[in-house]
N, C-alpha and C. Protein backbone atom coordinates (compact mmCIF):
# COMPACT_ATOMS: atom_id res chain seq x y z
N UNK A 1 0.86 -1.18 0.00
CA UNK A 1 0.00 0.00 0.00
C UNK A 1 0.91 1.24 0.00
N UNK A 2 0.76 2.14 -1.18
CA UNK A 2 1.63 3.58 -1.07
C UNK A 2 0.46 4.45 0.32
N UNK A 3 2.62 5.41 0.30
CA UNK A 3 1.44 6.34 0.59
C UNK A 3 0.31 7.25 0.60
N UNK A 4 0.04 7.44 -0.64
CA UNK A 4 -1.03 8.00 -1.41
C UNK A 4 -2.28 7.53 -0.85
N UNK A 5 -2.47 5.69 -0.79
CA UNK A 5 -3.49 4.77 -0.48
C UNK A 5 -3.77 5.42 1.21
N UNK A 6 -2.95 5.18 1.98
CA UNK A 6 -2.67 5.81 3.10
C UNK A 6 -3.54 6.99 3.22
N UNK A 7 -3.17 7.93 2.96
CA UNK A 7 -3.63 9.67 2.87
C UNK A 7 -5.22 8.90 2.71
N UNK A 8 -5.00 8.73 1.89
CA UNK A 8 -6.82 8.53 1.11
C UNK A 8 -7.74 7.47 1.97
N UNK A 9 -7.49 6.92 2.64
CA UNK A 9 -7.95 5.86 3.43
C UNK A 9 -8.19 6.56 4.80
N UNK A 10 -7.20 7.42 5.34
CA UNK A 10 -7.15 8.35 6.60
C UNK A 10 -8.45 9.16 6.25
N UNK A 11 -8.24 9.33 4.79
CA UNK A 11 -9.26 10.68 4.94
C UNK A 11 -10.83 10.46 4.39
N UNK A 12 -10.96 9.39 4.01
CA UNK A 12 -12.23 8.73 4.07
C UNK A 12 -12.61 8.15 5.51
N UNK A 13 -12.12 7.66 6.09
CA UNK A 13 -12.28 7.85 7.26
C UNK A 13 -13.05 8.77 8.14
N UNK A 14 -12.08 9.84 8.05
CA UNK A 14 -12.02 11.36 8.79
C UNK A 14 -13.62 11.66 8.27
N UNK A 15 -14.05 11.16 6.75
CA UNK A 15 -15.00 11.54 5.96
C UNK A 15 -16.60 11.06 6.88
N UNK A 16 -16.22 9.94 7.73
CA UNK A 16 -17.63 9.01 7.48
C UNK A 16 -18.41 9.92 8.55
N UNK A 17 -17.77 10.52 9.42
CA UNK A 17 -19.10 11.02 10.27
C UNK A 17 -19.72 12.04 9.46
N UNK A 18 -19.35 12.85 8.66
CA UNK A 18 -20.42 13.90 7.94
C UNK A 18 -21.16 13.55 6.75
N UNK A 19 -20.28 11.98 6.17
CA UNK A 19 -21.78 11.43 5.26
C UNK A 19 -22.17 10.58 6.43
N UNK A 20 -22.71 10.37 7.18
CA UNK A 20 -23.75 9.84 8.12
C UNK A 20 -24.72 10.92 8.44
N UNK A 21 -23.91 12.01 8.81
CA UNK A 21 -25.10 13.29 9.35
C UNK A 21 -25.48 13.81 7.34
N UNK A 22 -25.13 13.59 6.60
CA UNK A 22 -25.68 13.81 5.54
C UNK A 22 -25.39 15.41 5.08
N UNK A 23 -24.06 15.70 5.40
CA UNK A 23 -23.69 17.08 5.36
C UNK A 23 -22.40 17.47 4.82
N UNK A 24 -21.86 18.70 4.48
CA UNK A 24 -20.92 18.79 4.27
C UNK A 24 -20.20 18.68 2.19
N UNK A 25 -19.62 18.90 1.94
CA UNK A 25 -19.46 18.91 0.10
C UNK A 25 -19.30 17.54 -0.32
N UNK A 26 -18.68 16.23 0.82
CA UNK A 26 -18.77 15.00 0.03
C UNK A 26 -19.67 14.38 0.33
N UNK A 27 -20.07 14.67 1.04
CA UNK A 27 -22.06 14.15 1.34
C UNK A 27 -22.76 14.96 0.51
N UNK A 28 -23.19 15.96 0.00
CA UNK A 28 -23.29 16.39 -1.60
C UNK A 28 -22.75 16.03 -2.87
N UNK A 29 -21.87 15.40 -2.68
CA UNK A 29 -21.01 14.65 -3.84
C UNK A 29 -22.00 13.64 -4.00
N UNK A 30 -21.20 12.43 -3.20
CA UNK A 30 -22.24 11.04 -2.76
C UNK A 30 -23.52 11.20 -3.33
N UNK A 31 -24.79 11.71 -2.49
CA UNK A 31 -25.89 12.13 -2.58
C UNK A 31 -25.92 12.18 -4.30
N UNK A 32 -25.60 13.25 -5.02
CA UNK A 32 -25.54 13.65 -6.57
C UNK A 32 -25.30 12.40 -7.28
N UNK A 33 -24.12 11.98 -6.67
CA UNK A 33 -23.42 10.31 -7.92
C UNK A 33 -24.74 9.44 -7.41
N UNK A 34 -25.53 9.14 -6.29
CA UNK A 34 -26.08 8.24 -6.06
C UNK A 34 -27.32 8.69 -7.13
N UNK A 35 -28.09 9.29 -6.68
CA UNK A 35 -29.57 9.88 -7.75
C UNK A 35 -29.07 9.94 -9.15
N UNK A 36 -27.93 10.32 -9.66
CA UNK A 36 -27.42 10.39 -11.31
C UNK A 36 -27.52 8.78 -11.15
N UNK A 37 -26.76 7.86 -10.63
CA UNK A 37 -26.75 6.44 -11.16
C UNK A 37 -27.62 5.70 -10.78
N UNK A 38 -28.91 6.05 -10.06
CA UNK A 38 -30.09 5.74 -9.89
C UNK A 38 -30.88 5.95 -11.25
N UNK A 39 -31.01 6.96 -11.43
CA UNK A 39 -31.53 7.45 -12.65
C UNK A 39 -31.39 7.19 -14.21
N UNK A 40 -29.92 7.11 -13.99
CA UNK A 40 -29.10 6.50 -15.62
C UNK A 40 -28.17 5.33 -15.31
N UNK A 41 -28.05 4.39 -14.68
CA UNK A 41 -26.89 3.52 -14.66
C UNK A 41 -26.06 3.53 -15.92
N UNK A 42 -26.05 3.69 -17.21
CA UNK A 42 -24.75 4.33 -17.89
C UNK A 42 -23.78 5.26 -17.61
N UNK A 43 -24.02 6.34 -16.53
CA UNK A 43 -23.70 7.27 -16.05
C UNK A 43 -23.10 6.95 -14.64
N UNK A 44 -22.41 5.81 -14.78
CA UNK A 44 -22.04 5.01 -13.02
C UNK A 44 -20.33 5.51 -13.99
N UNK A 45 -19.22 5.93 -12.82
CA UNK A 45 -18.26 6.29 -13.41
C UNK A 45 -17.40 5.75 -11.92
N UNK A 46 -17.68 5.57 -11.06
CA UNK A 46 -16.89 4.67 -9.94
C UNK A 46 -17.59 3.62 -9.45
N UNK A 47 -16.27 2.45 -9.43
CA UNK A 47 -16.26 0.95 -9.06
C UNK A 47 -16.98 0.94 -7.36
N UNK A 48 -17.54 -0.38 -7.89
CA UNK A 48 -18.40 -0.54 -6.31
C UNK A 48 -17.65 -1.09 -5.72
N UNK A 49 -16.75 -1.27 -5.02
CA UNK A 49 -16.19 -2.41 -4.06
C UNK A 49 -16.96 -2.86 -2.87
């Protein structure tokens, strides 16, 4: 695992309490990609793991 993976893993993390309260610009992100690929599944542009 680089450290890049690292950084990004810390900070998804750091991320989960404000998409739980449903707030904040990546809980607006989320929210947006979810209803676009609800709506159009051609329009899915990140892997589900």
């Amino acid at each position: 695992m680089t450290q890049a993976d690292k950084k990004r893993i810390r900070a998804l993390r750091r991320a989960r309490r404000y998409i739980r309260a449903n707030e904040g610009a990546l809980a607006r992100v989320l929210n947006t990609y979810e209803r676009i690929a609800r709506l159009d599944p051609s329009r899915r542009f990140w892997a589900d793991q």
